[in-house]
N, C-alpha and C. Protein backbone atom coordinates (compact mmCIF):
# COMPACT_ATOMS: atom_id res chain seq x y z
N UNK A 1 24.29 -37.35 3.60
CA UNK A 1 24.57 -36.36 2.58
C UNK A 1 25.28 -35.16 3.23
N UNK A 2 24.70 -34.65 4.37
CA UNK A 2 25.44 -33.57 4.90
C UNK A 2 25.32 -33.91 6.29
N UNK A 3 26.32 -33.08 6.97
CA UNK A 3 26.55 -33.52 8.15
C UNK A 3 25.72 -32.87 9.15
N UNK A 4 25.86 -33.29 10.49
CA UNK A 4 24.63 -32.01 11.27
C UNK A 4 24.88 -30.83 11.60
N UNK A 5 26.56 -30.64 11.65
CA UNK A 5 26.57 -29.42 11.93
C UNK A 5 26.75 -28.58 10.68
N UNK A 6 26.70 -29.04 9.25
CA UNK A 6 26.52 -28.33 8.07
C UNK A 6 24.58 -28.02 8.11
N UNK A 7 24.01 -28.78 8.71
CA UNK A 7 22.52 -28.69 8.17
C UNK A 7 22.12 -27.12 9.46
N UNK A 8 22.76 -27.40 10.74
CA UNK A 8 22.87 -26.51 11.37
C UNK A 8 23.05 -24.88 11.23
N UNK A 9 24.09 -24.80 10.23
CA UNK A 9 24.79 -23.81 9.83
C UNK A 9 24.11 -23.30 8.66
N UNK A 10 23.27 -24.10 7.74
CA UNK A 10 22.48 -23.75 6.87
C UNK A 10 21.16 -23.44 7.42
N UNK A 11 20.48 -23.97 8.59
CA UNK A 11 19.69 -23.35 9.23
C UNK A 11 19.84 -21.65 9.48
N UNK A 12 20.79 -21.92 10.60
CA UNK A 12 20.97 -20.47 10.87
C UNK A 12 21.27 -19.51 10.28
N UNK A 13 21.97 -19.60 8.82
CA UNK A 13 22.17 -18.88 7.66
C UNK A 13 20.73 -18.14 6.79
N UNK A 14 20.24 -19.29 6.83
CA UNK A 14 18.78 -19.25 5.95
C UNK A 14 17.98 -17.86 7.14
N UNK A 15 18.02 -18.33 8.00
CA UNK A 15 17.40 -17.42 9.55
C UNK A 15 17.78 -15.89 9.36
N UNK A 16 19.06 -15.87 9.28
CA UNK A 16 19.67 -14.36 9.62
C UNK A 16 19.51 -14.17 8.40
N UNK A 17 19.52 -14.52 6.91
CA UNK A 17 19.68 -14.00 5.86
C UNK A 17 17.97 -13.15 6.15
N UNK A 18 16.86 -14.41 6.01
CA UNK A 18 15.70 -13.50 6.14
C UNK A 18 15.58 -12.07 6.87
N UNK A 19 16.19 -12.88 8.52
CA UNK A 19 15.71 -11.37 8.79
C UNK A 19 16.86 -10.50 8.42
N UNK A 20 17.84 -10.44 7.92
CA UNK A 20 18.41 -9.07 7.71
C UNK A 20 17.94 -9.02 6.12
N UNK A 21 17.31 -9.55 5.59
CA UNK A 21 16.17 -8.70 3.97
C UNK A 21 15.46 -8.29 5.09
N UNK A 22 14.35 -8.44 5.97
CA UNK A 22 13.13 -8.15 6.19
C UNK A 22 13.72 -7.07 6.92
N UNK A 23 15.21 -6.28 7.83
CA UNK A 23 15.30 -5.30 8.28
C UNK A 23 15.50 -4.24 6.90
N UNK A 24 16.12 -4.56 6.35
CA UNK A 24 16.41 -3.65 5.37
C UNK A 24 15.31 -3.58 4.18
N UNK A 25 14.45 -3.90 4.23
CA UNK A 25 13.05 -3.89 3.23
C UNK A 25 12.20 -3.05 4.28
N UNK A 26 12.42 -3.10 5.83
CA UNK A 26 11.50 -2.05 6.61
C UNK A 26 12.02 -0.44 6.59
N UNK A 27 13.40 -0.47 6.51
CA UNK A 27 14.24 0.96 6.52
C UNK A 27 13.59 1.63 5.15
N UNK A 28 13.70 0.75 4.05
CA UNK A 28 13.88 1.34 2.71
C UNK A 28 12.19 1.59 2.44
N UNK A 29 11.18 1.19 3.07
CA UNK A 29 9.36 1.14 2.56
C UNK A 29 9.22 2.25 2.08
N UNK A 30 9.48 3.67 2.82
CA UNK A 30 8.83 4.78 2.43
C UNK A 30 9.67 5.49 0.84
N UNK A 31 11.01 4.72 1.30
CA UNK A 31 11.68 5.44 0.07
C UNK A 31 11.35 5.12 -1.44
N UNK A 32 11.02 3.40 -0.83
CA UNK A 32 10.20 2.73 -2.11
C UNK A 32 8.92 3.32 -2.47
N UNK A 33 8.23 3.43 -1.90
CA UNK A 33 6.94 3.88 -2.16
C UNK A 33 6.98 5.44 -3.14
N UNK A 34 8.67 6.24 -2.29
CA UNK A 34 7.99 7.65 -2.77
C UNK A 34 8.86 7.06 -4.79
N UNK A 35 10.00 6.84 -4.68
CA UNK A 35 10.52 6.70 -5.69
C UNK A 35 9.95 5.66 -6.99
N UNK A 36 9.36 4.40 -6.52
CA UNK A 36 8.92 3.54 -7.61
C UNK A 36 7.22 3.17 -7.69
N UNK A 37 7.10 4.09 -7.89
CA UNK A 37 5.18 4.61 -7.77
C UNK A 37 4.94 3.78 -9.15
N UNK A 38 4.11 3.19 -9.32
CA UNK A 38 3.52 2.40 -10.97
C UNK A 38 4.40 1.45 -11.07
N UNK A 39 5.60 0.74 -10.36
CA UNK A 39 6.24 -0.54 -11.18
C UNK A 39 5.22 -1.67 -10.86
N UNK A 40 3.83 -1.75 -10.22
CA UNK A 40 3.34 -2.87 -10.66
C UNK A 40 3.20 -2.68 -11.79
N UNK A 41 2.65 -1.90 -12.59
CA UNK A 41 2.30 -1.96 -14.59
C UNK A 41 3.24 -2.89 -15.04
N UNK A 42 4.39 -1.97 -14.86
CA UNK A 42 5.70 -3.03 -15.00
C UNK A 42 5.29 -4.30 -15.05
N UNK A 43 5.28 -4.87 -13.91
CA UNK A 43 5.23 -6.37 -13.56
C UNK A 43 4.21 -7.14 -14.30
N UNK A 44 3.19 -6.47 -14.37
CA UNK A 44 1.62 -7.00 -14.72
C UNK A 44 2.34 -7.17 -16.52
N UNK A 45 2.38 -6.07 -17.21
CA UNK A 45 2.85 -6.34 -18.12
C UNK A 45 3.95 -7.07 -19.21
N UNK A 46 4.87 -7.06 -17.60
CA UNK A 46 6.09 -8.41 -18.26
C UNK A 46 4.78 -9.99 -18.18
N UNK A 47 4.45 -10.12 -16.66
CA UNK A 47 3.89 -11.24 -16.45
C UNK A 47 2.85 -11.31 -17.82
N UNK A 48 1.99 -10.59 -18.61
CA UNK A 48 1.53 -10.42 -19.49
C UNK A 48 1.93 -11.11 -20.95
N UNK A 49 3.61 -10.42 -20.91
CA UNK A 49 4.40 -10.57 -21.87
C UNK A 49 4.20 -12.16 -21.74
N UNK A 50 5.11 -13.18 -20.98
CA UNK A 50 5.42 -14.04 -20.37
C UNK A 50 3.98 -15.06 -20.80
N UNK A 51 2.98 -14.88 -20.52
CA UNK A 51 1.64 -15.58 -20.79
C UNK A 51 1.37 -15.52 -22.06
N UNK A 52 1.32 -14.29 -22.77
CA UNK A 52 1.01 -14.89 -24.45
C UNK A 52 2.28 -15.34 -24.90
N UNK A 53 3.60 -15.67 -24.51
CA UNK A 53 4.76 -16.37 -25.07
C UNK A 53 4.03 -17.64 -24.97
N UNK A 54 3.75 -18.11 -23.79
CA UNK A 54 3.35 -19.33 -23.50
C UNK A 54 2.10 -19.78 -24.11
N UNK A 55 1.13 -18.80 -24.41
CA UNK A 55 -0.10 -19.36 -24.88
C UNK A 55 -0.14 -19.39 -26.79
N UNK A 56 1.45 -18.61 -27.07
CA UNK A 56 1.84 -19.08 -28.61
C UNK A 56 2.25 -19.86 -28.51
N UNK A 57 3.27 -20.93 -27.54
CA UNK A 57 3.69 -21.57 -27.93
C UNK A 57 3.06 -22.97 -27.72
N UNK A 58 2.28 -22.50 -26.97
CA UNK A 58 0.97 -24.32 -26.74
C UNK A 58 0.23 -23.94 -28.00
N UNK A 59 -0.07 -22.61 -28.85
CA UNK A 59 -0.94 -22.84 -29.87
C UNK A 59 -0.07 -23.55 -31.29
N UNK A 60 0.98 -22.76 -31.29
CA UNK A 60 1.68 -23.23 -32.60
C UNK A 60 2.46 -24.50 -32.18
N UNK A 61 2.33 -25.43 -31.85
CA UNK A 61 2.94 -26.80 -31.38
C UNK A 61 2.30 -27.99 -32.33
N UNK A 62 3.09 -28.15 -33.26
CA UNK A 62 2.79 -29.27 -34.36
C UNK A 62 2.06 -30.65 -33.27
């Protein structure tokens, strides 16, 4: 399906992509923290949203 030096190259891609998120998610922590204070609610409440979609639609299912 793919060759070795494509599976290679997708290795090492996959590699550097992580760590350059995980450098730039360490620079940005404090700025996150001071600026987006409460977006778990956010989250909890989409994920919320998201669960009674699903638990209408297993109830109303002919």
């Amino acid at each position: 399906m793919f060759s070795e030096n494509q599976l290679i190259f997708a290795v090492l891609f996959a590699i550097a992509f992580v760590a350059i998120i995980i450098v730039s998610y360490r620079k940005d922590k404090k700025l996150h923290k001071k600026h987006y204070k409460g977006t778990i609610w956010v989250l909890l409440g989409f994920l919320a949203f998201i669960g009674l979609l699903l638990l209408l639609k297993s109830l109303l299912r002919f």
